[in-house]
PDB file of N, CA and C in Angstrom:
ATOM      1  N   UNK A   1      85.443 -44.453  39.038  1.00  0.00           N
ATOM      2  CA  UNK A   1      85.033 -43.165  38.517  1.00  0.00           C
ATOM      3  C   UNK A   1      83.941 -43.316  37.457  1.00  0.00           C
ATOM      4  N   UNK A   2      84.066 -44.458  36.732  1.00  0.00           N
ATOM      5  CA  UNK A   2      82.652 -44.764  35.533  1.00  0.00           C
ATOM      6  C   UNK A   2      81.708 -44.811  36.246  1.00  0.00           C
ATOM      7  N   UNK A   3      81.771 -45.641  37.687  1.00  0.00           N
ATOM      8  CA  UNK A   3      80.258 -45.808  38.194  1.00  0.00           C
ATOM      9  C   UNK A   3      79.439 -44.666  38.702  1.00  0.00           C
ATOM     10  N   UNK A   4      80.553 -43.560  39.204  1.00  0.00           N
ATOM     11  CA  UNK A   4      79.817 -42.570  39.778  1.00  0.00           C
ATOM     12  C   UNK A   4      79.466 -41.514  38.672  1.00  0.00           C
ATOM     13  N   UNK A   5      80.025 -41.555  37.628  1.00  0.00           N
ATOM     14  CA  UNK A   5      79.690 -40.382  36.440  1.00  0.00           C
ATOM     15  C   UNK A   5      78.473 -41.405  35.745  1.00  0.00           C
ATOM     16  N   UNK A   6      78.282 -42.708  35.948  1.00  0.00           N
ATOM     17  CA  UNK A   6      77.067 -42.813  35.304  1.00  0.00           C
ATOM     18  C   UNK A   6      75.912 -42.824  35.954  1.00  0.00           C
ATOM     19  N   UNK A   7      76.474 -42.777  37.803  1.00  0.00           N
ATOM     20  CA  UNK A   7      75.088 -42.230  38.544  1.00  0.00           C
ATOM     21  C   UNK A   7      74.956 -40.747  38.628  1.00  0.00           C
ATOM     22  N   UNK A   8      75.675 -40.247  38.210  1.00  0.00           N
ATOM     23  CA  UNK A   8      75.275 -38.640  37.861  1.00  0.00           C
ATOM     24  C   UNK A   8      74.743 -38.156  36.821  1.00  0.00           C
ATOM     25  N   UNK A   9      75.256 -39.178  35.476  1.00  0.00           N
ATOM     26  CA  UNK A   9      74.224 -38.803  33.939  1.00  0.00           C
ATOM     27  C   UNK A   9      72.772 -39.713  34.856  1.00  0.00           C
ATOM     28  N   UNK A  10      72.186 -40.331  35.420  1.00  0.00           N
ATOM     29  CA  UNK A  10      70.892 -40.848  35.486  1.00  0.00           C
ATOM     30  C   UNK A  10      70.339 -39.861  36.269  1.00  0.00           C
ATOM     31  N   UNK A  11      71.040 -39.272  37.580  1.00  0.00           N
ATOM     32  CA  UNK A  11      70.398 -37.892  38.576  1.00  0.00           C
ATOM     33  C   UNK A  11      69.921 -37.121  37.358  1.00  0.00           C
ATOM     34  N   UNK A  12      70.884 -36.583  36.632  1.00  0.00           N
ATOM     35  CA  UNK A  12      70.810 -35.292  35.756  1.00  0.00           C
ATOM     36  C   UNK A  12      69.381 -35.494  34.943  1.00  0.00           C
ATOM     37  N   UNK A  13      69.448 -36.982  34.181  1.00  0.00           N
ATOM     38  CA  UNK A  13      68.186 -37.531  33.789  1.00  0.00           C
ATOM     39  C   UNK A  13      67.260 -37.132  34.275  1.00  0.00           C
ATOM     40  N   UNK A  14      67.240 -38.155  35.751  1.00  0.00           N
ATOM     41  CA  UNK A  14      65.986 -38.242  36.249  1.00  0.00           C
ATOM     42  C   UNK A  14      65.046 -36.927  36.992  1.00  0.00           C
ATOM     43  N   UNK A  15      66.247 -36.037  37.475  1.00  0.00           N
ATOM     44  CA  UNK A  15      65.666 -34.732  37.686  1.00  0.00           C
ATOM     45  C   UNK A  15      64.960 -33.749  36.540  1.00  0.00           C
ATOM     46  N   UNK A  16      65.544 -33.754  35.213  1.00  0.00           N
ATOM     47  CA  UNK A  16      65.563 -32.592  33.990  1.00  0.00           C
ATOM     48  C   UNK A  16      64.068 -33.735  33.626  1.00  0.00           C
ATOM     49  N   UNK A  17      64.076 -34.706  33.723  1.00  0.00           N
ATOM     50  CA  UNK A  17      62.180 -35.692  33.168  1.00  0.00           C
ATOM     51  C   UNK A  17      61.377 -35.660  34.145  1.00  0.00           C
ATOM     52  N   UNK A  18      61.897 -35.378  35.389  1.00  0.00           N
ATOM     53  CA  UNK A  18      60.181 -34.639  36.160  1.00  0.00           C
ATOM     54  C   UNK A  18      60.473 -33.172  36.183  1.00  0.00           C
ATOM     55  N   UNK A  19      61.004 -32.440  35.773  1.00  0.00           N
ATOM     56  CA  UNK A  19      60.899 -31.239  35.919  1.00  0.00           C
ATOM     57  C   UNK A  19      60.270 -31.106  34.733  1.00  0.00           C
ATOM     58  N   UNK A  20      60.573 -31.426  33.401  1.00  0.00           N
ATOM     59  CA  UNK A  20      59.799 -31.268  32.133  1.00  0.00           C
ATOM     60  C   UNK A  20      58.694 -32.189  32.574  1.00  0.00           C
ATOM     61  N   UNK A  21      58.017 -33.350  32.991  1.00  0.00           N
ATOM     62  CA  UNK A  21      56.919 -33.646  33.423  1.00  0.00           C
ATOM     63  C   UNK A  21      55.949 -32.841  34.215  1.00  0.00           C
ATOM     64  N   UNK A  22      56.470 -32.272  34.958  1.00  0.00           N
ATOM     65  CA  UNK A  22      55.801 -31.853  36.466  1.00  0.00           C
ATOM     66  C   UNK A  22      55.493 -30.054  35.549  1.00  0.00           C
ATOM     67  N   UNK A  23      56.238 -29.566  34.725  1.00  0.00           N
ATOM     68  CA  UNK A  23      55.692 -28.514  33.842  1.00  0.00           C
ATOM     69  C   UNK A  23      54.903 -28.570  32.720  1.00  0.00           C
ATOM     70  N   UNK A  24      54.742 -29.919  32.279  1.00  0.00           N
ATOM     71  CA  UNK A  24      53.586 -30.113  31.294  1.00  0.00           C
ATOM     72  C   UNK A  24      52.670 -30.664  32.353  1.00  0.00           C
ATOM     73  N   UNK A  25      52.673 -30.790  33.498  1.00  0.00           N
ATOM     74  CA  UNK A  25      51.379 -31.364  34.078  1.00  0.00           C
ATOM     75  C   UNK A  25      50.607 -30.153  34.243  1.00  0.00           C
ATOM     76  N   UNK A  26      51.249 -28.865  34.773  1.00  0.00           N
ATOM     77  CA  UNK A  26      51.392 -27.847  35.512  1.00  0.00           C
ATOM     78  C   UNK A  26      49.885 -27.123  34.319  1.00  0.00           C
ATOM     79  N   UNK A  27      50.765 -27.057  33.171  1.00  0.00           N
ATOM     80  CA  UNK A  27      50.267 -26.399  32.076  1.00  0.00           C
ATOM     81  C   UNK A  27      49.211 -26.697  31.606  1.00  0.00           C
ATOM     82  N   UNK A  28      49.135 -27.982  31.285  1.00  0.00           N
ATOM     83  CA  UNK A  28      47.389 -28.694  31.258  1.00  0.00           C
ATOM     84  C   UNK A  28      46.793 -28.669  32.105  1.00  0.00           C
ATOM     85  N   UNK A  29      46.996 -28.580  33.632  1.00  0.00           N
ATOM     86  CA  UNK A  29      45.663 -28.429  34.350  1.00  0.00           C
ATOM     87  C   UNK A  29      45.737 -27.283  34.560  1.00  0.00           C
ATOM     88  N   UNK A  30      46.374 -26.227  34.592  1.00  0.00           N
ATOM     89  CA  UNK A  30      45.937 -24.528  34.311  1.00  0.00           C
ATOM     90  C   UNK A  30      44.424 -24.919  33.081  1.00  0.00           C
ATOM     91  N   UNK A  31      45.081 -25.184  31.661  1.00  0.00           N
ATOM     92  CA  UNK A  31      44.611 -24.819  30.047  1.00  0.00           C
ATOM     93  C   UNK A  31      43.068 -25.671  31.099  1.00  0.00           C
ATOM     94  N   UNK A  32      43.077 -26.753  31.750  1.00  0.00           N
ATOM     95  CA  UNK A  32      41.441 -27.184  31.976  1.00  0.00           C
ATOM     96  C   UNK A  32      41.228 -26.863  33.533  1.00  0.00           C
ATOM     97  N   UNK A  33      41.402 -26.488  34.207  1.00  0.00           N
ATOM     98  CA  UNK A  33      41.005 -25.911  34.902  1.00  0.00           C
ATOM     99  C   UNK A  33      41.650 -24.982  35.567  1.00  0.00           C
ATOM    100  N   UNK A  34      41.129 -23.415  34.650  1.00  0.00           N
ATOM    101  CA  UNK A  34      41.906 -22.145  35.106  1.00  0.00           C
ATOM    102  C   UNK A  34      40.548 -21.389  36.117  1.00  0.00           C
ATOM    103  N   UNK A  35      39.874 -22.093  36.696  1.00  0.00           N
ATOM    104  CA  UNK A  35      39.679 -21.354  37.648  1.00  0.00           C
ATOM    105  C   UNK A  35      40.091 -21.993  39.395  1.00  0.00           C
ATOM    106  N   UNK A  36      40.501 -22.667  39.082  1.00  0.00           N
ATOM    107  CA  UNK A  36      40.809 -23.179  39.998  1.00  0.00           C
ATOM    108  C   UNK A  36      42.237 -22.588  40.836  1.00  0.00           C
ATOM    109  N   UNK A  37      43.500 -22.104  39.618  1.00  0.00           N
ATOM    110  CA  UNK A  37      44.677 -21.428  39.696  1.00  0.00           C
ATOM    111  C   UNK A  37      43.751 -20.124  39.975  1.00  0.00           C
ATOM    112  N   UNK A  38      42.822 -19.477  40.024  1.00  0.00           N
ATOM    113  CA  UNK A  38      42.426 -18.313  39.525  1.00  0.00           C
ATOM    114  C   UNK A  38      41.957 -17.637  41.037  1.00  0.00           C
ATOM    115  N   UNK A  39      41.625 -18.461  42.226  1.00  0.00           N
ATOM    116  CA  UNK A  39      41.101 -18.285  43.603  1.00  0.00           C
ATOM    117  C   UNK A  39      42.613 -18.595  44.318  1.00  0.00           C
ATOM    118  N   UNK A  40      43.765 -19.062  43.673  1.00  0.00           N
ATOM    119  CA  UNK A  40      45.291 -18.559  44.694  1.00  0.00           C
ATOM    120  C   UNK A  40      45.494 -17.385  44.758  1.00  0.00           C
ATOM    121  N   UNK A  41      46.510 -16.797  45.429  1.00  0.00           N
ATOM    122  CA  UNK A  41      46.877 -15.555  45.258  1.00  0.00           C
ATOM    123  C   UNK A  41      48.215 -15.496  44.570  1.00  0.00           C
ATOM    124  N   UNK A  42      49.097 -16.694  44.506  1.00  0.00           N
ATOM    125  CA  UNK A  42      50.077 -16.728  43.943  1.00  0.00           C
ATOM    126  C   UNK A  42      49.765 -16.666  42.620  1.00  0.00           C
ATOM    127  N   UNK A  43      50.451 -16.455  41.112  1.00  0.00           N
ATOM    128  CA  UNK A  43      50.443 -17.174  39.714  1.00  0.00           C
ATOM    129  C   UNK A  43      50.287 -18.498  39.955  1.00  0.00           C
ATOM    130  N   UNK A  44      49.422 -19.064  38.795  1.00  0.00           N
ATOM    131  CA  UNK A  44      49.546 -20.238  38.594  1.00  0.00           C
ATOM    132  C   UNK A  44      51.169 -21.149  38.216  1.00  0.00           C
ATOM    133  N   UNK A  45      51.680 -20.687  38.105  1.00  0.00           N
ATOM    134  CA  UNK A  45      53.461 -20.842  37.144  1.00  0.00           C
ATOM    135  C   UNK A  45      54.082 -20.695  38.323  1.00  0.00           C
ATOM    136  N   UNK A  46      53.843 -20.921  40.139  1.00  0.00           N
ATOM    137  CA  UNK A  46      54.699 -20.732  40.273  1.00  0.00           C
ATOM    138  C   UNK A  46      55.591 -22.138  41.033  1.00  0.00           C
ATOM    139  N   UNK A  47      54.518 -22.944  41.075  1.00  0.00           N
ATOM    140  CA  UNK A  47      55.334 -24.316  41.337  1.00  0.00           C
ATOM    141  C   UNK A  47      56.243 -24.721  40.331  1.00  0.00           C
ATOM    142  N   UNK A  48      56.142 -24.704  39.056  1.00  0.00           N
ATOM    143  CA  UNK A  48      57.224 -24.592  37.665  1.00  0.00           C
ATOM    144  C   UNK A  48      58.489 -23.687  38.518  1.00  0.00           C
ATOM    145  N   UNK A  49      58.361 -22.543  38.874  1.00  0.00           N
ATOM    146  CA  UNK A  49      59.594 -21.780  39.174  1.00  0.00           C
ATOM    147  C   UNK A  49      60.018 -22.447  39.977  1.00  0.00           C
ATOM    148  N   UNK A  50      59.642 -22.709  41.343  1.00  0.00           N
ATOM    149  CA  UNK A  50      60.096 -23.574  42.367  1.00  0.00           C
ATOM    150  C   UNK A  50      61.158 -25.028  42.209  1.00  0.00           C
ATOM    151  N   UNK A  51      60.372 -25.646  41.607  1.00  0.00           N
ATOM    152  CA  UNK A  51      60.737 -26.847  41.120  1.00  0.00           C
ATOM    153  C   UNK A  51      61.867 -26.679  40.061  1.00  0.00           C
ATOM    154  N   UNK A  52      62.107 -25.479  39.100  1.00  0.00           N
ATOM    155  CA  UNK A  52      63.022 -25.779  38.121  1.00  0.00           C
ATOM    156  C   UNK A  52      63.990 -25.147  39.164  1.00  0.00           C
ATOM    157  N   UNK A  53      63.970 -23.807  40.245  1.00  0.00           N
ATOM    158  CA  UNK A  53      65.284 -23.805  40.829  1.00  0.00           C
ATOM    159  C   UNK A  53      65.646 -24.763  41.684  1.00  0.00           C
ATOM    160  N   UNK A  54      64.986 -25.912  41.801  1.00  0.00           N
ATOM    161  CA  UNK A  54      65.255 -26.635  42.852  1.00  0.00           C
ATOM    162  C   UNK A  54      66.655 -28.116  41.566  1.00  0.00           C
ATOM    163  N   UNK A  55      65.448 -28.168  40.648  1.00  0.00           N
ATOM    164  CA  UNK A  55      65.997 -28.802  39.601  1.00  0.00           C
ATOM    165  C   UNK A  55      67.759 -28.322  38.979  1.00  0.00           C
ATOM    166  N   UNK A  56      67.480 -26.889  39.035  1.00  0.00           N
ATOM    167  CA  UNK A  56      68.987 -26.000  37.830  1.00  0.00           C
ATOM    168  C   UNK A  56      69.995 -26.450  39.638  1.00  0.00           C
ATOM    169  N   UNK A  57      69.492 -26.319  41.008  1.00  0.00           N
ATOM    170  CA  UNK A  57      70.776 -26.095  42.030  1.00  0.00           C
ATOM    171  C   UNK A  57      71.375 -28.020  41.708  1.00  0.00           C
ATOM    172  N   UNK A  58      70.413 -29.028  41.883  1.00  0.00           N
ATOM    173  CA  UNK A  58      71.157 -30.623  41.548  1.00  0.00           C
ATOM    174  C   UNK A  58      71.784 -30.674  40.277  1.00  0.00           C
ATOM    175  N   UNK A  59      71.387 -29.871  39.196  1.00  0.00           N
ATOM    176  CA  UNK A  59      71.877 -30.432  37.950  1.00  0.00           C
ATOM    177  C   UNK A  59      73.125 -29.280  38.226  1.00  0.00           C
ATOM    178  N   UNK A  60      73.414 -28.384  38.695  1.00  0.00           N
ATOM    179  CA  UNK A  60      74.509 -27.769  38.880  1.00  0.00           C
ATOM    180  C   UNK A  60      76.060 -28.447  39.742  1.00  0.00           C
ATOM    181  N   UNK A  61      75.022 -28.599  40.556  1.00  0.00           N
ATOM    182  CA  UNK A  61      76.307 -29.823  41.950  1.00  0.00           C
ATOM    183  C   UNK A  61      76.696 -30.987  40.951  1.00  0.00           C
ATOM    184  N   UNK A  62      75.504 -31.674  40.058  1.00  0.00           N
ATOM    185  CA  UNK A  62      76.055 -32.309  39.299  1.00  0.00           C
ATOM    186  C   UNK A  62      76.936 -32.340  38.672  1.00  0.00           C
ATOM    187  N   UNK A  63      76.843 -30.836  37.278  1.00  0.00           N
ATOM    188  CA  UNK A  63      77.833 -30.939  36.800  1.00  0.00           C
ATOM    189  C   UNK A  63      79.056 -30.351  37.192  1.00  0.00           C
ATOM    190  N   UNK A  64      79.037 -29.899  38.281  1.00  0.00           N
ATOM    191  CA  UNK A  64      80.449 -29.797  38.648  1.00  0.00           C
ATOM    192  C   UNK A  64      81.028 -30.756  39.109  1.00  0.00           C
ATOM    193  N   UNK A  65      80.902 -31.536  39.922  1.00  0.00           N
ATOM    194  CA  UNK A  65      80.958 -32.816  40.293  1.00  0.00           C
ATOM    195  C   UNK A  65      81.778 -33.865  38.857  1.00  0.00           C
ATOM    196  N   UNK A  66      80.805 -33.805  38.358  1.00  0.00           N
ATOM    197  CA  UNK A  66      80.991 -34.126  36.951  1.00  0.00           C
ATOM    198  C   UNK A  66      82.302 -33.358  35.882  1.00  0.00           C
ATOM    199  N   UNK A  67      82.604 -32.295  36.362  1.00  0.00           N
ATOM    200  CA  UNK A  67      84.001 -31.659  35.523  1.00  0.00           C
ATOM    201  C   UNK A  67      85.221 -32.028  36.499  1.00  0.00           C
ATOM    202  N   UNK A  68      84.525 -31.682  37.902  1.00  0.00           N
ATOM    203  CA  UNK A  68      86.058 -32.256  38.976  1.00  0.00           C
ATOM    204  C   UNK A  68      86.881 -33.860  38.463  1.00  0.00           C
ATOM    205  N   UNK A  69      85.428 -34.601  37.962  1.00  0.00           N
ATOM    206  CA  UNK A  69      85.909 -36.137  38.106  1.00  0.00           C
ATOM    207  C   UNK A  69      86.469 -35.738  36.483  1.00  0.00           C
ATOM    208  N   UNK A  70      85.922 -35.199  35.635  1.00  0.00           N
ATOM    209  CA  UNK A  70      87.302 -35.193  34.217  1.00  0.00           C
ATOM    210  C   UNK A  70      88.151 -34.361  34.361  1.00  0.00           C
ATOM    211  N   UNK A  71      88.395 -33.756  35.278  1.00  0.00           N
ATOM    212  CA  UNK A  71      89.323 -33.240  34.902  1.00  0.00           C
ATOM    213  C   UNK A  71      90.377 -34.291  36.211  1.00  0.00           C
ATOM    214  N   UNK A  72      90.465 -34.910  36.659  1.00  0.00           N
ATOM    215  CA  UNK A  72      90.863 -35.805  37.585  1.00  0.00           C
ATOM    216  C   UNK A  72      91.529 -36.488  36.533  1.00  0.00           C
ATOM    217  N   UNK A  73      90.641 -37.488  35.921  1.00  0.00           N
ATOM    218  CA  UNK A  73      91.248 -38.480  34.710  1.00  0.00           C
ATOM    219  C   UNK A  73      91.992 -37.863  33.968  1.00  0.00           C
ATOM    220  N   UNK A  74      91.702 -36.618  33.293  1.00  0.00           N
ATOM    221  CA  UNK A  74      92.771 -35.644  32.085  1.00  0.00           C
ATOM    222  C   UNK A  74      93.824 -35.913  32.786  1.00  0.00           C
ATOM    223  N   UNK A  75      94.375 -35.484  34.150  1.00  0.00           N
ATOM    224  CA  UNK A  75      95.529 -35.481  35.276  1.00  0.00           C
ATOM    225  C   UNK A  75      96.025 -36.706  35.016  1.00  0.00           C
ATOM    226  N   UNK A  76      95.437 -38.036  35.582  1.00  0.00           N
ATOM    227  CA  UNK A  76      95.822 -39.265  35.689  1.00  0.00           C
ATOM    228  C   UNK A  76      96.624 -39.845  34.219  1.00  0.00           C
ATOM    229  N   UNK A  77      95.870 -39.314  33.368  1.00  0.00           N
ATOM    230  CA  UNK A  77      96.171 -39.493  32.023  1.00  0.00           C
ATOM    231  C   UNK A  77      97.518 -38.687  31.569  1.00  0.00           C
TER     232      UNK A  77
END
């Protein structure tokens, strides 16, 4: 049970540091090149939306995942 709750704190990691990456990338190349966002028809912001619901549905499975397995041990205990 340690090994799999500490491959779920590194998912949770590694998803929540490209999602905060991939939204500061997002944001600086809008701030230098806003005309480029400016000939889509979508917002520029909307790969940020995409990506963070894609990000909030894993870190969710996670942490549930993650309360099933303590509350398992609370039991065992």
């Amino acid at each position: 049970m340690k090994k799999l709750n500490h491959i779920l704190n590194i998912i949770i990691g590694a998803f929540g540091g490209a999602f905060i990456g991939h939204g500061i990338y997002i944001v600086w190349d809008f701030k230098t090149n806003p005309k480029l966002y400016a000939m889509q028809s979508a917002p520029w912001y909307t790969s940020i939306l995409v990506y963070g619901v894609f990000t909030l549905v894993v870190l969710l499975v996670c942490i549930v995942i993650k309360a099933i397995i303590r509350h398992k041990q609370k039991k065992a205990d």
